[in-house]
Protein backbone atom coordinates (compact mmCIF):
# COMPACT_ATOMS: atom_id res chain seq x y z
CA UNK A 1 18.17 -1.51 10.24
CA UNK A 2 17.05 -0.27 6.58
CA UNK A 3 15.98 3.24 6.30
CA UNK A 4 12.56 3.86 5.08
CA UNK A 5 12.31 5.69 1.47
CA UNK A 6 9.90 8.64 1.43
CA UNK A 7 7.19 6.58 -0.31
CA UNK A 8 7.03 3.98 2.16
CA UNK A 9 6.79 6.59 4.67
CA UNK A 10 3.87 8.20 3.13
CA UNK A 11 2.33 4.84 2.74
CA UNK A 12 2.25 4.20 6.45
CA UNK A 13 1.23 7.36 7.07
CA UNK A 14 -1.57 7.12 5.03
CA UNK A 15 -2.42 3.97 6.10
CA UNK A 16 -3.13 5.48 9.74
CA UNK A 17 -5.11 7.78 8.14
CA UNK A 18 -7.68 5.81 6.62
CA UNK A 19 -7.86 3.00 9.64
CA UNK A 20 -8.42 6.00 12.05
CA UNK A 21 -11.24 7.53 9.58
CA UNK A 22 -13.01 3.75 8.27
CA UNK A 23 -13.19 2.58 11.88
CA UNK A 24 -14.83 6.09 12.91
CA UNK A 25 -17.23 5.78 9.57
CA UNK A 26 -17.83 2.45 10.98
CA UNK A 27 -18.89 3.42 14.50
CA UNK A 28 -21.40 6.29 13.02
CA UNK A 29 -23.01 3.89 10.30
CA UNK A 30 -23.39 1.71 13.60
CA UNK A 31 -24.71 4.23 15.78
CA UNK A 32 -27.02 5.24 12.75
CA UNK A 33 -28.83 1.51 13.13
CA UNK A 34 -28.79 1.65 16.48
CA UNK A 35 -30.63 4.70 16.40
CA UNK A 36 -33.38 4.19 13.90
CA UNK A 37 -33.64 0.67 15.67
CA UNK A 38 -34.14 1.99 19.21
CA UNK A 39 -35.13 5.40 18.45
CA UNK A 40 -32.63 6.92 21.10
CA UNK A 41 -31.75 10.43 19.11
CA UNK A 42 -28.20 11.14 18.94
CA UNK A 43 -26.74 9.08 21.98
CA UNK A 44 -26.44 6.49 19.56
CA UNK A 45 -24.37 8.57 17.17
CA UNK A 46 -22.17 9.80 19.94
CA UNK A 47 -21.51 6.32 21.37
CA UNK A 48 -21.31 4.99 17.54
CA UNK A 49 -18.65 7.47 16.98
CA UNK A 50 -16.57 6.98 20.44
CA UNK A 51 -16.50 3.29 20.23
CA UNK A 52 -15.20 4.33 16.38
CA UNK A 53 -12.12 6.63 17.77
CA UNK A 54 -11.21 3.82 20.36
CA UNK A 55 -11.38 1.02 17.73
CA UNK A 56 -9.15 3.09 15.45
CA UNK A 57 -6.86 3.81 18.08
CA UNK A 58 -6.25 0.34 18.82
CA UNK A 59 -5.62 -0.49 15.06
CA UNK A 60 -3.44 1.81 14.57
CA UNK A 61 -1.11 0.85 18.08
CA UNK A 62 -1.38 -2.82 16.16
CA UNK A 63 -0.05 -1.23 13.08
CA UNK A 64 2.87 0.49 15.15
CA UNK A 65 3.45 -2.87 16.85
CA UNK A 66 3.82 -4.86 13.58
CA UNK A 67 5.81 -2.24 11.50
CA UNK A 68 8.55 -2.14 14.24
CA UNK A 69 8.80 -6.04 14.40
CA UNK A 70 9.86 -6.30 11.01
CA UNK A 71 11.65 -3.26 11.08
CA UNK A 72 13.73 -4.81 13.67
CA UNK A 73 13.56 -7.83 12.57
CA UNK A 74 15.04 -6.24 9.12
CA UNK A 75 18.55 -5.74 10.37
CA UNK A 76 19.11 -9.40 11.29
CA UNK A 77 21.38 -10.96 8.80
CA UNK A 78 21.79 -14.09 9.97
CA UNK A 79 18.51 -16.47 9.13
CA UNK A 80 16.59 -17.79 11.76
CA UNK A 81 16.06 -21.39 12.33
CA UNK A 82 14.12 -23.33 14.37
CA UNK A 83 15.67 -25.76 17.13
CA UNK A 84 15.90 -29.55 16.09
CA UNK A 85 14.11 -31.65 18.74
């Protein structure tokens, strides 16, 4: 396996930064419609906001998942091929 360099790591870190904060943005500016559509006070906001968190969450697990695939898949030398049928 390759080691990261410093920048890299700060890019990734970064990068679950800003997922985590958009998708909570997201979930407000959504709760913000639903709100001045319905007229339901600040439920909406809190369930704008939630929904957010647990989106972001789940973007940044897919983020985890993909950067260790090709971080393992970085220490394979040999190339891969696919099977003649």
């Amino acid at each position: 396996m390759r080691e990261l360099t410093i920048w890299q790591a700060v890019a990734i870190s970064t990068q679950f930064g800003f997922v985590l904060a958009a998708s909570v943005l997201v979930g407000l500016g959504l709760g913000l419609l639903v709100d001045r559509w319905t007229h339901v006070g600040s439920v909406a906001y809190l369930i704008g906001a939630l929904l957010g968190m647990v989106s972001g969450v789940f973007s940044i697990v897919k983020l985890i998942n993909i950067f260790l695939r090709k971080k393992s898949s970085a220490g394979d030398d040999a190339p891969r091929r696919r099977p003649q049928a």
